[in-house]
C-alpha atoms as a PDB file:
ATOM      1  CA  UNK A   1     -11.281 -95.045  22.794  1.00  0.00           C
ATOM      2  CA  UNK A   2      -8.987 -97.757  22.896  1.00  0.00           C
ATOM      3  CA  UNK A   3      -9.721-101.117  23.985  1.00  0.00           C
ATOM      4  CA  UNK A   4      -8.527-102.460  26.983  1.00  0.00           C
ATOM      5  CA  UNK A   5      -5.903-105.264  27.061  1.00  0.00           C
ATOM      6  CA  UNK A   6      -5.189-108.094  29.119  1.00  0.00           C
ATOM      7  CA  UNK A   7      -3.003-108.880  32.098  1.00  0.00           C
ATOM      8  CA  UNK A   8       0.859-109.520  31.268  1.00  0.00           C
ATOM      9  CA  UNK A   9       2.431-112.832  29.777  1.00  0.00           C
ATOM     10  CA  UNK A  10       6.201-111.748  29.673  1.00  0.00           C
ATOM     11  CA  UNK A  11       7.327-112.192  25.882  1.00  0.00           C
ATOM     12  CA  UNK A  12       3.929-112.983  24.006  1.00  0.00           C
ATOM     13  CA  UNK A  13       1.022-111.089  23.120  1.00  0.00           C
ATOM     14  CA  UNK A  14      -0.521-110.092  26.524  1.00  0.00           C
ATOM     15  CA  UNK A  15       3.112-108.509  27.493  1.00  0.00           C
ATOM     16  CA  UNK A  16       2.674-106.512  23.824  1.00  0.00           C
ATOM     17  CA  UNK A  17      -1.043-105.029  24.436  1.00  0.00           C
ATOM     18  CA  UNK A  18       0.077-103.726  27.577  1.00  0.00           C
ATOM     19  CA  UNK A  19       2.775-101.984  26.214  1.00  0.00           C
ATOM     20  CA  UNK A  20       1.209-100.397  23.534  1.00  0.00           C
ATOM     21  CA  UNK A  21      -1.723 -99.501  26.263  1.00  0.00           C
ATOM     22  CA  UNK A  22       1.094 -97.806  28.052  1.00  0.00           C
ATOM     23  CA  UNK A  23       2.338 -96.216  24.820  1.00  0.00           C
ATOM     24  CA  UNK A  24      -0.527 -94.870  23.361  1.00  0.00           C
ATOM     25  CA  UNK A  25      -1.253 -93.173  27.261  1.00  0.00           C
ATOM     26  CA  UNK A  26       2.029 -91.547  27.218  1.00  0.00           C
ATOM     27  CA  UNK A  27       2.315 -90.341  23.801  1.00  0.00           C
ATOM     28  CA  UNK A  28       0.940 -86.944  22.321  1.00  0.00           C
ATOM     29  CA  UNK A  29       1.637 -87.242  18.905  1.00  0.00           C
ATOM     30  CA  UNK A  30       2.065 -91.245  18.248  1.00  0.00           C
ATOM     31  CA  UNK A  31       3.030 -93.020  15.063  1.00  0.00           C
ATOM     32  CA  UNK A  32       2.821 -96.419  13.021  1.00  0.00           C
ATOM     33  CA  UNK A  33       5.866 -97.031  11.317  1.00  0.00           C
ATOM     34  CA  UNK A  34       6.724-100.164   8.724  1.00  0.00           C
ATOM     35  CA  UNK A  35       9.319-100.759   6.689  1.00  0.00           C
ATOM     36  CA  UNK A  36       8.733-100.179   2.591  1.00  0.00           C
ATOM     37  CA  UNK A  37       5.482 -97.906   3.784  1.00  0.00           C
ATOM     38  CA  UNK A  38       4.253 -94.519   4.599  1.00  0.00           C
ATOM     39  CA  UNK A  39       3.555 -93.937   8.456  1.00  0.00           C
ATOM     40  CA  UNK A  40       0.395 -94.052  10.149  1.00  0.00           C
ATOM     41  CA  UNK A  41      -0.885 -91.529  12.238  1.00  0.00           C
ATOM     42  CA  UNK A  42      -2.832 -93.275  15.287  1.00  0.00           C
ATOM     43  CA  UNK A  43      -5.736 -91.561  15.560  1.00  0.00           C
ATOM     44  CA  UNK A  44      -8.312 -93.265  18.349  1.00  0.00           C
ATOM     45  CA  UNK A  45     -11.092 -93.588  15.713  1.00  0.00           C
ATOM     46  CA  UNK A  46      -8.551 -95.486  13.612  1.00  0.00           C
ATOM     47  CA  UNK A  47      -6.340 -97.601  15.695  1.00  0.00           C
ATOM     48  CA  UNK A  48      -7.873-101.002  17.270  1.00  0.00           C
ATOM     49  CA  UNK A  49      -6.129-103.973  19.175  1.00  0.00           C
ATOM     50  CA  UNK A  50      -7.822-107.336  19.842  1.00  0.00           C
ATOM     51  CA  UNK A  51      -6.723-109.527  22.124  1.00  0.00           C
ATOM     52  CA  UNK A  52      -7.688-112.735  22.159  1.00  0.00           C
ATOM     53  CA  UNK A  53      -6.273-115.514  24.029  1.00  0.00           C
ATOM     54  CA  UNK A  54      -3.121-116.486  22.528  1.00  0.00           C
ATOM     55  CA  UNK A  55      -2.988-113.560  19.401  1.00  0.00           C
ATOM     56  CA  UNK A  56      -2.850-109.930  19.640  1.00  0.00           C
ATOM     57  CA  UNK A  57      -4.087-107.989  16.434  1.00  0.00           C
ATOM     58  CA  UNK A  58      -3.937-104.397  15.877  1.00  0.00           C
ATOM     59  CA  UNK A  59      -5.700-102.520  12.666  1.00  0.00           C
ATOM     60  CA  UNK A  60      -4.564 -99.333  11.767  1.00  0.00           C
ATOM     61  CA  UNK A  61      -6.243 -97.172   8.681  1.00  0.00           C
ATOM     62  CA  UNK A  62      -6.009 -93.607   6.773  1.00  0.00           C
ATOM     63  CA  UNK A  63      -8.367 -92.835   3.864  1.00  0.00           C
ATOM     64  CA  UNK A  64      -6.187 -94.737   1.576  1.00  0.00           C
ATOM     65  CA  UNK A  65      -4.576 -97.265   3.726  1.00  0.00           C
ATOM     66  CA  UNK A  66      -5.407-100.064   5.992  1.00  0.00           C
ATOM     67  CA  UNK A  67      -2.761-102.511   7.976  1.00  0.00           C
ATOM     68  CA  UNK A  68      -3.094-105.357  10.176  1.00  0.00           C
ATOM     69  CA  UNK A  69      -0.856-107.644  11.522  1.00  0.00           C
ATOM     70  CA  UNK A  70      -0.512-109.929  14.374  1.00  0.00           C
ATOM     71  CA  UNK A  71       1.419-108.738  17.137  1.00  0.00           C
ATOM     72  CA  UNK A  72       4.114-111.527  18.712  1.00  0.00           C
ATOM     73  CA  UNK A  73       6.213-110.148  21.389  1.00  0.00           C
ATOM     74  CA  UNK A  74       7.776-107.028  22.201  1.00  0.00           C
ATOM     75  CA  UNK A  75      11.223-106.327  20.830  1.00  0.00           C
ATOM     76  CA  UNK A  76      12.242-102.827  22.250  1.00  0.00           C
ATOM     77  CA  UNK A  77      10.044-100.793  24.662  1.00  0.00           C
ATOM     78  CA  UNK A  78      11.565 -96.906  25.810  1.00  0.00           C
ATOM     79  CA  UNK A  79       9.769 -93.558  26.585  1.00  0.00           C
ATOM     80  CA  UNK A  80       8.386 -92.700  23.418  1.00  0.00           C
ATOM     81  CA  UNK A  81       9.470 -95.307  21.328  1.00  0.00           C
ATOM     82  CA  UNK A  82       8.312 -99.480  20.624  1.00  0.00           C
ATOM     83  CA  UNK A  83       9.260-101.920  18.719  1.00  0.00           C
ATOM     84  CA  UNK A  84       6.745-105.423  18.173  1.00  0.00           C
ATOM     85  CA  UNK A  85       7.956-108.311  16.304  1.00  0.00           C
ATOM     86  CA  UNK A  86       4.873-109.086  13.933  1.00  0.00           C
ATOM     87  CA  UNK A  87       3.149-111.648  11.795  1.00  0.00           C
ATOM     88  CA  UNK A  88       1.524-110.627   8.127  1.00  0.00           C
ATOM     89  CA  UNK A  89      -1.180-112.798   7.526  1.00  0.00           C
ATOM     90  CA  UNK A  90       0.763-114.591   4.529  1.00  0.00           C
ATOM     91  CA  UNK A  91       2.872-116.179   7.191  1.00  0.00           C
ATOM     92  CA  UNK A  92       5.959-113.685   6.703  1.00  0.00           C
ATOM     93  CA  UNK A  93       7.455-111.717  10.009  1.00  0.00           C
ATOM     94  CA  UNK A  94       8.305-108.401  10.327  1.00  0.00           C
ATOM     95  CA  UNK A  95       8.388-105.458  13.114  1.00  0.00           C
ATOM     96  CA  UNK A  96       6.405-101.988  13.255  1.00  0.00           C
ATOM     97  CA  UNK A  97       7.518 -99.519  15.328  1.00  0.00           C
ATOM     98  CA  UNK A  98       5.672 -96.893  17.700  1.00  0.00           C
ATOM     99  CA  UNK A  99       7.081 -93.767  17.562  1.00  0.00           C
ATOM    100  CA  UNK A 100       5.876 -90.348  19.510  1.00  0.00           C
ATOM    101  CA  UNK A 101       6.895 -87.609  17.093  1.00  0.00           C
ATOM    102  CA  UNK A 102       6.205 -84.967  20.322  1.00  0.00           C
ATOM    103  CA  UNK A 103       9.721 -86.557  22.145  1.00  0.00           C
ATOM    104  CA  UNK A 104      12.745 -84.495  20.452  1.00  0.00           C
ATOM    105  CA  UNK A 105      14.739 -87.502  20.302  1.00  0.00           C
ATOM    106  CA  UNK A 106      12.083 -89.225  17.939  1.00  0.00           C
ATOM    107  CA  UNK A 107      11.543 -86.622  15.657  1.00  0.00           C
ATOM    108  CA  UNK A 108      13.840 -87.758  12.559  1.00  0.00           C
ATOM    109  CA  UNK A 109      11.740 -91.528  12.945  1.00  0.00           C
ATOM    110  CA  UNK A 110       9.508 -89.986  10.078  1.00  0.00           C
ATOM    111  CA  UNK A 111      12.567 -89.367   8.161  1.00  0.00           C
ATOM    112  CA  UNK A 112      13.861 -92.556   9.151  1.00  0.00           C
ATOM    113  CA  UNK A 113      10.877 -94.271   8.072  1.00  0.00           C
ATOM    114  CA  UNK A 114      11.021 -92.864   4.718  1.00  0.00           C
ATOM    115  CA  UNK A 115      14.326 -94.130   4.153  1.00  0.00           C
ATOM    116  CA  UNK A 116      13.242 -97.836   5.305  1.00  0.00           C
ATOM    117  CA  UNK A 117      10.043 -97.164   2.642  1.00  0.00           C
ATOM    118  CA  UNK A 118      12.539 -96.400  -0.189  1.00  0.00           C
ATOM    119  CA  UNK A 119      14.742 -99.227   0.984  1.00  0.00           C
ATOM    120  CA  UNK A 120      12.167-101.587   0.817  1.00  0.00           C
ATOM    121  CA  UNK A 121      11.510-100.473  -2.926  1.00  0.00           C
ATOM    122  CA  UNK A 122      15.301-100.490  -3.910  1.00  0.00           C
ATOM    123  CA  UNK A 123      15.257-104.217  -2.666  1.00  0.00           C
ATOM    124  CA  UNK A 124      12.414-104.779  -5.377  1.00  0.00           C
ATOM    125  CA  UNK A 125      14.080-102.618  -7.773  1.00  0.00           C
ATOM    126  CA  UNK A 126      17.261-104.668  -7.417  1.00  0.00           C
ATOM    127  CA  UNK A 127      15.837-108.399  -7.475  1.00  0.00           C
ATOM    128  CA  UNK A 128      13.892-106.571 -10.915  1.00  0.00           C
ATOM    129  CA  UNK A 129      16.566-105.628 -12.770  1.00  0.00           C
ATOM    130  CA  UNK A 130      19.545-108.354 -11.198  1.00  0.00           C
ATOM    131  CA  UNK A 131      17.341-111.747 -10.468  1.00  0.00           C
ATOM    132  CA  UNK A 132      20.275-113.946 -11.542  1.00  0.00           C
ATOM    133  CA  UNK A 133      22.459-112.253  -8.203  1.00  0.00           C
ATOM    134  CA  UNK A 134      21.776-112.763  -4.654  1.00  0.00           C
ATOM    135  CA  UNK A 135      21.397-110.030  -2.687  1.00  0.00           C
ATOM    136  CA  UNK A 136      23.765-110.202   0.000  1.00  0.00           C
ATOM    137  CA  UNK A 137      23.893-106.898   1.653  1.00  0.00           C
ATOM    138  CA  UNK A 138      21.114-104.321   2.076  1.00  0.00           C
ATOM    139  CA  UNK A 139      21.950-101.450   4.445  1.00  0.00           C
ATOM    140  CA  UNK A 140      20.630 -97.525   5.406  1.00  0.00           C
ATOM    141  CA  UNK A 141      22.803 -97.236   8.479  1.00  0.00           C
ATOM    142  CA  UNK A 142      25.069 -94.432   8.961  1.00  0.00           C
ATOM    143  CA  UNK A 143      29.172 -95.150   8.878  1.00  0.00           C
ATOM    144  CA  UNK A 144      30.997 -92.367   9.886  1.00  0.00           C
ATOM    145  CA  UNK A 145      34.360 -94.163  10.028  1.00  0.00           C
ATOM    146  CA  UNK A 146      33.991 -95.089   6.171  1.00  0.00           C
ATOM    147  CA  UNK A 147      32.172 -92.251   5.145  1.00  0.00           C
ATOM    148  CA  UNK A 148      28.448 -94.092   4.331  1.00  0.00           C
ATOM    149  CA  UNK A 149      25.629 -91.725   4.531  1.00  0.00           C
ATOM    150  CA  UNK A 150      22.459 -93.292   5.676  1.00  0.00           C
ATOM    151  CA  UNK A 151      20.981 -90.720   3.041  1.00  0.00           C
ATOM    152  CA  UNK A 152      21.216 -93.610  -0.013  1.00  0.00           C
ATOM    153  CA  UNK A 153      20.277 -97.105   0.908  1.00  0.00           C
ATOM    154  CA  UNK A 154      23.579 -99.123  -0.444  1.00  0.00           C
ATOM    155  CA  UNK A 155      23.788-103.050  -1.535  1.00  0.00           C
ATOM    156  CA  UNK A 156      25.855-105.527  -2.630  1.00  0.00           C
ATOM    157  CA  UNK A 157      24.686-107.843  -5.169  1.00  0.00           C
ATOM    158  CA  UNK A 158      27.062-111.023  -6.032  1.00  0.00           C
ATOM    159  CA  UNK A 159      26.951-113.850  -8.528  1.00  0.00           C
ATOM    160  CA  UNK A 160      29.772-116.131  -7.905  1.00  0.00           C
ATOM    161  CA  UNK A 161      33.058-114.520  -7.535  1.00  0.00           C
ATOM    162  CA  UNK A 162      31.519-111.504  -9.000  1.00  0.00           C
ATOM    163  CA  UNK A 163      29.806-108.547  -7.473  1.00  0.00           C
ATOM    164  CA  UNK A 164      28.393-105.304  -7.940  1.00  0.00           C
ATOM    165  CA  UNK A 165      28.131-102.307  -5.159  1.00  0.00           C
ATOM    166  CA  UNK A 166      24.338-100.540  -5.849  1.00  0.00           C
ATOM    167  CA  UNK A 167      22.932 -96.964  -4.567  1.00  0.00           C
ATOM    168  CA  UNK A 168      19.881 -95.804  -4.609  1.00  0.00           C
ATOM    169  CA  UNK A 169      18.573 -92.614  -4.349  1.00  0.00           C
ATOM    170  CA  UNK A 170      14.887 -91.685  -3.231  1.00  0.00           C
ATOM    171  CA  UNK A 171      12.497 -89.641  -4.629  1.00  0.00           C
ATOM    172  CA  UNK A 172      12.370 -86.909  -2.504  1.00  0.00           C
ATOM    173  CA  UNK A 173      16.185 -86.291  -2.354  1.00  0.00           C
ATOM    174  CA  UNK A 174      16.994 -82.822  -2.687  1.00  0.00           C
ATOM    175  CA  UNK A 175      20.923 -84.232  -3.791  1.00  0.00           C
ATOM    176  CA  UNK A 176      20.385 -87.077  -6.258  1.00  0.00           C
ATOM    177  CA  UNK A 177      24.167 -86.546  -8.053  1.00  0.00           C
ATOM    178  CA  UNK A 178      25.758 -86.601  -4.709  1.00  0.00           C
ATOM    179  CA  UNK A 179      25.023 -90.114  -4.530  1.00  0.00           C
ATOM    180  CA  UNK A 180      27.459 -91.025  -6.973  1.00  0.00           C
ATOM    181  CA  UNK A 181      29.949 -89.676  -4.789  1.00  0.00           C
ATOM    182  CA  UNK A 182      28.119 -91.830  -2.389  1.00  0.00           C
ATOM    183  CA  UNK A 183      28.382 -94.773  -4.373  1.00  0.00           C
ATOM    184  CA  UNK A 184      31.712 -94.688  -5.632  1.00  0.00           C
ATOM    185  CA  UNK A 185      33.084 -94.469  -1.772  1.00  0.00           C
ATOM    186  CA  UNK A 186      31.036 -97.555  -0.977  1.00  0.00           C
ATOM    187  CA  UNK A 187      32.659 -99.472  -4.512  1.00  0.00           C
ATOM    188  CA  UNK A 188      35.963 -98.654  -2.675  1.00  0.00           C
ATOM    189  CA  UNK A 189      35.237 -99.713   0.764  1.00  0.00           C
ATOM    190  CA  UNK A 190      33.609-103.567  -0.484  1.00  0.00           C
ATOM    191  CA  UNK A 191      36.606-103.871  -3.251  1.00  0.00           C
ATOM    192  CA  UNK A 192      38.714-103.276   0.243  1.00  0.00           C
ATOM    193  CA  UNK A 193      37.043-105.232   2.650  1.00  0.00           C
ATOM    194  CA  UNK A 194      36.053-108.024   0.046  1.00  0.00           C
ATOM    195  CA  UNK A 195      39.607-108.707  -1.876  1.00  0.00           C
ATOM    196  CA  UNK A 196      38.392-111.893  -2.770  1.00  0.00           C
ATOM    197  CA  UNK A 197      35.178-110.831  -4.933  1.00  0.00           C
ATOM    198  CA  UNK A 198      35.680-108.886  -8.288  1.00  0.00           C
ATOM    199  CA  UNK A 199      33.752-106.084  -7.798  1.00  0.00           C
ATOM    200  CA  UNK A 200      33.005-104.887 -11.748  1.00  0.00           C
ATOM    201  CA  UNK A 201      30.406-102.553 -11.242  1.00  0.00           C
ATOM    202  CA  UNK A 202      28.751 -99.552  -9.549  1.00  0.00           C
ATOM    203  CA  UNK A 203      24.912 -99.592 -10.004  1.00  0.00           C
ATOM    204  CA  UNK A 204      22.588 -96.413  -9.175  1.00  0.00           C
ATOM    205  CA  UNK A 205      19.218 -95.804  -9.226  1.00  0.00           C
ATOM    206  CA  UNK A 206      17.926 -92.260  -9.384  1.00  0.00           C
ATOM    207  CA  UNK A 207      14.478 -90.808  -9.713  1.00  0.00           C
ATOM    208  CA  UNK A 208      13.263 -90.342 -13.009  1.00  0.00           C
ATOM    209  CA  UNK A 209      14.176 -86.519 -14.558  1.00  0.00           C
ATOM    210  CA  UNK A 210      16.535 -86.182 -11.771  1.00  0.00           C
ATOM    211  CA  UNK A 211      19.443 -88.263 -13.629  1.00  0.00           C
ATOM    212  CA  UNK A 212      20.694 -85.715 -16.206  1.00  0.00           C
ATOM    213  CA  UNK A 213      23.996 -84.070 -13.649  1.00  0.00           C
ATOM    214  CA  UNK A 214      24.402 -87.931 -12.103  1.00  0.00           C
ATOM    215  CA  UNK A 215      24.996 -88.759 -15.542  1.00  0.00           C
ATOM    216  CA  UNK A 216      27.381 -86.197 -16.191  1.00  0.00           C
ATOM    217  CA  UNK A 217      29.347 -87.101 -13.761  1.00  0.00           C
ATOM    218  CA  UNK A 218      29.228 -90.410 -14.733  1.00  0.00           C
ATOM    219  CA  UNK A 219      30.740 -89.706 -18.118  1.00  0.00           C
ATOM    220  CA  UNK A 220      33.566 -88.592 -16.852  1.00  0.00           C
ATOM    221  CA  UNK A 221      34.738 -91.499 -14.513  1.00  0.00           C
ATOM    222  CA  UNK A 222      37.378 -93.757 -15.875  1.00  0.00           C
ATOM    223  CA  UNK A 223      35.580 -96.982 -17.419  1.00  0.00           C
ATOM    224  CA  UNK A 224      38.688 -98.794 -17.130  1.00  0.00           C
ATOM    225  CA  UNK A 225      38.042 -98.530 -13.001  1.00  0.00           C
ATOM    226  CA  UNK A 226      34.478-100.158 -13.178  1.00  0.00           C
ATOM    227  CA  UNK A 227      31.430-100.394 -15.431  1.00  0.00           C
ATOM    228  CA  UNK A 228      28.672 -98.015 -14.511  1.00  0.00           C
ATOM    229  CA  UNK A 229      24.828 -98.413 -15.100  1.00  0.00           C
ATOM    230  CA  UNK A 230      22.631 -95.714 -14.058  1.00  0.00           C
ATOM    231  CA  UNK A 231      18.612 -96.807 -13.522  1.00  0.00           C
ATOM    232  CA  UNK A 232      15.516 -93.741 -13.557  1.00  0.00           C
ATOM    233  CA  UNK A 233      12.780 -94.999 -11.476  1.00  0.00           C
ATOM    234  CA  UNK A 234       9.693 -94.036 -10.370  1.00  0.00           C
ATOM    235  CA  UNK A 235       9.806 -94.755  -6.613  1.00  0.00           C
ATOM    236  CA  UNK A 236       7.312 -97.408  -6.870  1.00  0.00           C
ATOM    237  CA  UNK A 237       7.768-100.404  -9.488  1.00  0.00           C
ATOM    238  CA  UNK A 238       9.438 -98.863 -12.503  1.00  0.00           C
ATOM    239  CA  UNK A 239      12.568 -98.438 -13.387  1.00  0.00           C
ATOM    240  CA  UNK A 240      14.809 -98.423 -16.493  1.00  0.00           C
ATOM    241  CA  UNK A 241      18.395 -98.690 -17.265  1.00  0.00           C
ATOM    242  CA  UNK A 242      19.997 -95.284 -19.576  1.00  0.00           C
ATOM    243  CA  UNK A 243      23.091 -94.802 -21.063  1.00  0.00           C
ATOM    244  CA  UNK A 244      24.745 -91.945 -19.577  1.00  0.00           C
ATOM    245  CA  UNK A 245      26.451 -91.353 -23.385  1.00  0.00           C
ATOM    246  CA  UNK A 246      23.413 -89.992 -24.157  1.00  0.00           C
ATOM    247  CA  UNK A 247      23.262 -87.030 -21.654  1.00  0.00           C
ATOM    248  CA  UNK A 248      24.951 -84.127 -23.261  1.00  0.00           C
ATOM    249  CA  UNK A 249      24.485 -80.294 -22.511  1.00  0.00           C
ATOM    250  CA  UNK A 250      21.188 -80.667 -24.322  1.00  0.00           C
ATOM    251  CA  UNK A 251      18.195 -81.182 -21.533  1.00  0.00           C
ATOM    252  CA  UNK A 252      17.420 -84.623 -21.736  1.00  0.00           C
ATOM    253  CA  UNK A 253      14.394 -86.310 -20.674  1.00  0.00           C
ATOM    254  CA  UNK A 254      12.916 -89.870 -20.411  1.00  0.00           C
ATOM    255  CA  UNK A 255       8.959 -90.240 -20.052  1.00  0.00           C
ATOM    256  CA  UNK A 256       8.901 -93.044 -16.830  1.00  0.00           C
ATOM    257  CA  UNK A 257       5.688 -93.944 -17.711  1.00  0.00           C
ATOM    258  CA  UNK A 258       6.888 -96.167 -20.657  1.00  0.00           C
ATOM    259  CA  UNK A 259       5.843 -99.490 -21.164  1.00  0.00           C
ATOM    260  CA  UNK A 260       7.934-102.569 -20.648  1.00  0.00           C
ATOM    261  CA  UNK A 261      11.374-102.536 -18.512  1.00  0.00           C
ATOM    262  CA  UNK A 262      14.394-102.584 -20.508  1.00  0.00           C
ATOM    263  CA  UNK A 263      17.124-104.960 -18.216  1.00  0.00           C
ATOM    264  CA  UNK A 264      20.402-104.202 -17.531  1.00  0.00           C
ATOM    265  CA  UNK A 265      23.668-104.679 -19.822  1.00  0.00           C
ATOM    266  CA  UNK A 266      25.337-106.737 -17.005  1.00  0.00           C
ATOM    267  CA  UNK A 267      29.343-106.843 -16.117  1.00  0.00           C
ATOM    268  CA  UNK A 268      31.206-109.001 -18.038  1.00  0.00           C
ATOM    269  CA  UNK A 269      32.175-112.307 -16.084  1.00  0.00           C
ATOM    270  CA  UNK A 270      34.589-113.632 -17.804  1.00  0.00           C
END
């Protein structure tokens, strides 16, 4: 049973228990969702929320998980759907989101949430293998007008005047090699909308085994338009830069589980 929660204080934590004591009544088949993570069933035997007088805390747990976080305000509240604005407990912010997977118009948030989980990991993948760029741009939403497909989180990395458009590609995609496609329309659109940057390069990262038609295609781009470096990862902490020169008709396979990571040949600056 869930525990009851206090009267209203519009925008701070007594305004968030209530609505996620108004959620969790409404919802038949509610889930925890955070960026860079797997979602959460709530289950009553493993969901709490303390309230305490000027903090709201919720827990939420699996067999392998467990999540808190301080709860500061409510950001979005709709049938079925609720968004906090939340403290981790190292002093960084963040939001969770409440999703009831029984309302039809929620029911790609799981899929949605997976793509923010692999997002989250790109973002690590990238400040691994570029840590002398900045990050600038970090994006999974959909772009009809230019063609971006939420499908492959998309980045652009710069160093100076210099830049590089990134893709990545999650584990469970059933399409890895389209996201070159993918990538190469998003090179175009930045070297358009950013005329002043030199964009040099197109990075991708693909799950590991799944690189071998990607880097087919690869081979048979024009390196005179851009530099190309292709990354096999493991979806968690690994990756590792290949040389798509090396993928001929022959099956070829790289062992992630290697030790070490082997950085990058970056773009030449000039």
């Amino acid at each position: 049973m869930h525990p009851a929660l206090g009267k209203a204080l519009r925008g701070g934590p007594h305004e968030a228990s209530l609505a996620i004591e108004r959620f969790l009544k409404a919802s038949k088949k509610p889930v925890l969702i955070e960026p860079g993570h797997d979602p959460f069933t709530i289950l009553p035997d493993a969901f709490v929320a303390t309230v305490r007088p000027s903090a709201l805390t919720i827990e939420c747990w699996d067999e392998k998980r467990n999540l808190a976080r301080r709860v500061t305000r409510v950001r979005l509240e709709r049938p079925g759907r609720l968004e906090l604005a939340v403290e981790h407990f190292g002093g960084a912010t963040g939001t969770l989101t409440l999703v009831d997977l029984d309302r039809t118009v929620h029911r790609d948030a799981a899929r949605k949430g997976a793509r923010l989980k692999y997002r989250e990991r790109f973002r690590q993948s990238l400040h691994r293998q570029f840590p002398d760029w900045r990050l600038v741009e970090l994006s999974t939403e959909q772009d009809l007008h230019h063609s971006l497909s939420p499908a492959y989180p998309r980045a652009l990395l710069r160093r100076g005047r210099t830049a590089i458009a990134a893709i990545g590609v999650a584990e469970d995609s059933p399409l890895p090699e389209q996201a070159l496609s993918f990538g190469l329309i998003w090179l175009d659109h930045l070297r358009r909308r950013e005329p002043k940057l030199a964009m040099e390069a197109l990075a991708i990262f693909v799950p590991a085994g799944k690189e071998n038609h990607l880097c087919h295609r690869v081979r048979c781009l024009d390196p005179q338009a851009a530099r190309y470096f292709v990354f096999v990862h493991d979806g968690v902490s690994y990756e590792q830069q290949v040389d798509p020169l090396d993928y001929t008709n022959l099956d070829t396979k790289l062992d992630p589980g290697g030790s070490g990571r082997r950085k990058h040949r970056e773009p030449h600056t000039g």
